[in-house]
N, C-alpha and C. Protein backbone atom coordinates (compact mmCIF):
# COMPACT_ATOMS: atom_id res chain seq x y z
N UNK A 1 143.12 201.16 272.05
CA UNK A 1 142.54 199.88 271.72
C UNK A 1 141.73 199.39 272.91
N UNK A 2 140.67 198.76 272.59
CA UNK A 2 139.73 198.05 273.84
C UNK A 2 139.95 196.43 273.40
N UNK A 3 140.20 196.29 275.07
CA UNK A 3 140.30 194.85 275.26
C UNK A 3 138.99 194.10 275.12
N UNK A 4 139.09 192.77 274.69
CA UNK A 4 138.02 191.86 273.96
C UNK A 4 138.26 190.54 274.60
N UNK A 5 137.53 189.55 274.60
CA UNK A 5 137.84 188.70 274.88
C UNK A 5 138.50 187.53 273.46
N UNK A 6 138.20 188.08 272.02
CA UNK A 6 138.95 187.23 271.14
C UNK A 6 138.49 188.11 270.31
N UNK A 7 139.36 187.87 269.05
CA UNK A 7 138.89 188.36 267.62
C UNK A 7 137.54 188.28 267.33
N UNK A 8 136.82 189.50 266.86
CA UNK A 8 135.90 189.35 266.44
C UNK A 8 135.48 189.54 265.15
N UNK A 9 135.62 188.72 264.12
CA UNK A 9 135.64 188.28 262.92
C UNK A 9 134.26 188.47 262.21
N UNK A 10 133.00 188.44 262.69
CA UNK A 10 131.63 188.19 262.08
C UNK A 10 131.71 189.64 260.92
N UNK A 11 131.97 190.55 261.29
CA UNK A 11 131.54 191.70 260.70
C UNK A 11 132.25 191.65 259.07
N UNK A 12 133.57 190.62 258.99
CA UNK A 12 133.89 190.51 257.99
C UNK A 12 133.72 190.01 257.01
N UNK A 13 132.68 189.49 256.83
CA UNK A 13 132.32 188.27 255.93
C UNK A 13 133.90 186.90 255.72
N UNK A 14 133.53 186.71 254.54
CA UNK A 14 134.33 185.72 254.36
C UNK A 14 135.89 186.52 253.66
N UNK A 15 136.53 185.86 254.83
CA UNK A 15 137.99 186.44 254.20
C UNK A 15 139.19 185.44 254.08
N UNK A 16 139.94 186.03 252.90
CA UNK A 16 140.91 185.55 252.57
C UNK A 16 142.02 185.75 253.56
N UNK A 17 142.71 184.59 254.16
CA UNK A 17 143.69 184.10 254.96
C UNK A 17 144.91 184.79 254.52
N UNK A 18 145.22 184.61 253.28
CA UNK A 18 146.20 185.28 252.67
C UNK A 18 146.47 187.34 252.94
N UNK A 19 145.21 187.74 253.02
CA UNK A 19 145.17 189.18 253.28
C UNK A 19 144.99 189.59 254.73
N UNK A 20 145.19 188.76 255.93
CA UNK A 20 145.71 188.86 257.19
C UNK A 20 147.30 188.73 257.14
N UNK A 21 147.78 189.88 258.50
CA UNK A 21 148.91 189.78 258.18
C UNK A 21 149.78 190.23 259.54
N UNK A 22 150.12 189.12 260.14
CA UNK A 22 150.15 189.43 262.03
C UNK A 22 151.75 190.24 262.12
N UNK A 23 152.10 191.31 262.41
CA UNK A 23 153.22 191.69 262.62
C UNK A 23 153.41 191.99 264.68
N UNK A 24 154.59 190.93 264.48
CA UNK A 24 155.26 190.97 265.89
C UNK A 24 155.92 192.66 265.95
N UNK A 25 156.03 192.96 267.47
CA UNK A 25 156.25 194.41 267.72
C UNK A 25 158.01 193.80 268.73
N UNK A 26 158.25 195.06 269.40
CA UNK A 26 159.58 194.99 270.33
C UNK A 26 158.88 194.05 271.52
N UNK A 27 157.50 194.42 272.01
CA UNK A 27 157.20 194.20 273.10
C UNK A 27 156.53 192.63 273.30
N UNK A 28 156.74 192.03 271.93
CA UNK A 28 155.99 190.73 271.92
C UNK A 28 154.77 190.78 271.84
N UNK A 29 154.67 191.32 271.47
CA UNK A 29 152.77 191.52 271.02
C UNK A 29 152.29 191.48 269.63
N UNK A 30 150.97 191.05 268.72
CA UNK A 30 150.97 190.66 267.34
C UNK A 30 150.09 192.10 266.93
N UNK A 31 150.38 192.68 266.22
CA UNK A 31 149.06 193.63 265.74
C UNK A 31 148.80 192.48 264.52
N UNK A 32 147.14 192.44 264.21
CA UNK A 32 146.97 191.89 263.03
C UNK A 32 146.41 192.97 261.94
N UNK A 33 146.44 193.06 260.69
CA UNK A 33 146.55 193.80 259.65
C UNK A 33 145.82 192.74 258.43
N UNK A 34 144.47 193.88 258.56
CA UNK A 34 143.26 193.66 257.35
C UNK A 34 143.24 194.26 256.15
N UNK A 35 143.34 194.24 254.88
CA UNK A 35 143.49 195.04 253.80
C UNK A 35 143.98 196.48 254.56
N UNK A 36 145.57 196.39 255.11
CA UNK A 36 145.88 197.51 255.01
C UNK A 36 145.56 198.03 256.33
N UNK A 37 144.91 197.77 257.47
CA UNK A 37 144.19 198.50 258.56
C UNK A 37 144.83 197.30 259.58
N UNK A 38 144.91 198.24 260.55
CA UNK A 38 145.29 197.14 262.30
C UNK A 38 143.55 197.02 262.46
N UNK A 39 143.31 195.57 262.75
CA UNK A 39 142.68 194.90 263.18
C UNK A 39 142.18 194.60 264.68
N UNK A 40 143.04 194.21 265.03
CA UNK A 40 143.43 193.75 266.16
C UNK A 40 144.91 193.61 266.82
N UNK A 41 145.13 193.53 268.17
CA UNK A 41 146.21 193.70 269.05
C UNK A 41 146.34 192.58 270.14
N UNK A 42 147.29 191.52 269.89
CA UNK A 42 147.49 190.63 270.58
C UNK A 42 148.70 190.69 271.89
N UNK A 43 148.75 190.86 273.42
CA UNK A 43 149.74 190.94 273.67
C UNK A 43 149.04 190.01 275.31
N UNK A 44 150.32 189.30 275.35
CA UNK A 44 150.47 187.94 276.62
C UNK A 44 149.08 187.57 276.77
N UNK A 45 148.28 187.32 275.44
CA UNK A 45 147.38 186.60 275.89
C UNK A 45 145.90 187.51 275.80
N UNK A 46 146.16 188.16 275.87
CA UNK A 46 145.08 189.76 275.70
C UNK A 46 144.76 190.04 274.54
N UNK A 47 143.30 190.01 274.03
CA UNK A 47 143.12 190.46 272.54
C UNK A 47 142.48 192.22 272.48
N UNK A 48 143.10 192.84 272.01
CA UNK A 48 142.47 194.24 271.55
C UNK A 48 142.35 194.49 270.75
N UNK A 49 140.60 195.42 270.27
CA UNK A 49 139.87 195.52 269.29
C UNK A 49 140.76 197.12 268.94
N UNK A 50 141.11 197.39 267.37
CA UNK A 50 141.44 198.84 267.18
C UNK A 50 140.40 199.37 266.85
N UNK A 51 140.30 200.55 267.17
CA UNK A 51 138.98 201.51 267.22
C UNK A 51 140.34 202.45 266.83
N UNK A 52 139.39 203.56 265.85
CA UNK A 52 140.27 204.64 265.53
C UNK A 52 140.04 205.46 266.49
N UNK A 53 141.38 206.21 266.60
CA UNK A 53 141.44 207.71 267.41
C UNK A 53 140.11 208.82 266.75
N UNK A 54 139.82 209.48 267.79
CA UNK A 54 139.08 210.50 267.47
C UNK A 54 140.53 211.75 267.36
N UNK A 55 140.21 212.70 265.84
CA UNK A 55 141.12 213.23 265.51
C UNK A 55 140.66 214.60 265.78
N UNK A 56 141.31 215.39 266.40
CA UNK A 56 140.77 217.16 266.66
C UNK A 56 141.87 217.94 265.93
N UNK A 57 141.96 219.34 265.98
CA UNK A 57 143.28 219.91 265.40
C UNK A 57 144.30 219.85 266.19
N UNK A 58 145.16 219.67 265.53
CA UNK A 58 146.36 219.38 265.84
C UNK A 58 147.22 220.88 266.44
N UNK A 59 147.68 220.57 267.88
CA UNK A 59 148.15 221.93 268.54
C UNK A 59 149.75 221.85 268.50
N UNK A 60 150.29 222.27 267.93
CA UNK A 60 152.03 222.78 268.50
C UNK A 60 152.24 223.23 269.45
N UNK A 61 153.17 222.74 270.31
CA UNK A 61 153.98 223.92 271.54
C UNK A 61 155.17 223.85 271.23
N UNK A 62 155.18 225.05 271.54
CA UNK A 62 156.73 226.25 271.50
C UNK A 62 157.35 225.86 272.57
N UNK A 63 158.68 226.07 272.42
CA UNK A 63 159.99 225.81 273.57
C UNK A 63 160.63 226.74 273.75
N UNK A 64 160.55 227.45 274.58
CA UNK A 64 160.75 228.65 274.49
C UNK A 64 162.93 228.14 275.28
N UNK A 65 163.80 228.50 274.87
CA UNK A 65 165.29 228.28 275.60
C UNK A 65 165.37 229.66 276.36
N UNK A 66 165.74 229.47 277.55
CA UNK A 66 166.42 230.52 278.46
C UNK A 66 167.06 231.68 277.80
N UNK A 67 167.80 231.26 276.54
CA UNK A 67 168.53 232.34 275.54
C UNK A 67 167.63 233.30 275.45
N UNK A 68 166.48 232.87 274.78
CA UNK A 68 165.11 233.81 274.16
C UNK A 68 164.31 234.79 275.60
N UNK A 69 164.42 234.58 276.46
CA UNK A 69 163.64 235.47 277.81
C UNK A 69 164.40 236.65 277.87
């Protein structure tokens, strides 16, 4: 997430209040939630914009136990 200085709302047109939806975390922080999507990330005061991950293939590693050598 990149830090912002506040919500930035313009891109949404006009939205219904009702379809925001702020969920508190362990750490005290708000993610807010847009039809379904994190929005934004509120924590002590700090607003962060969610930007999606860039997704590549996905790698496994092996564990190899001392048994197996």
């Amino acid at each position: 997430m990149e830090s912002s200085p506040g919500p930035n709302l313009t891109g949404m047109g006009a939205v219904d209040a009702r379809a925001i939806v702020p969920v508190e975390d362990a750490h005290g922080g708000v993610t807010i939630y847009y039809q379904g999507r994190p929005t934004h990330y509120l924590l002590a005061g700090e607003w962060y914009q969610a930007v999606p991950a860039q997704r590549g293939p996905i790698q496994l590693r092996t564990h190899r136990s001392p048994e197996s050598d």
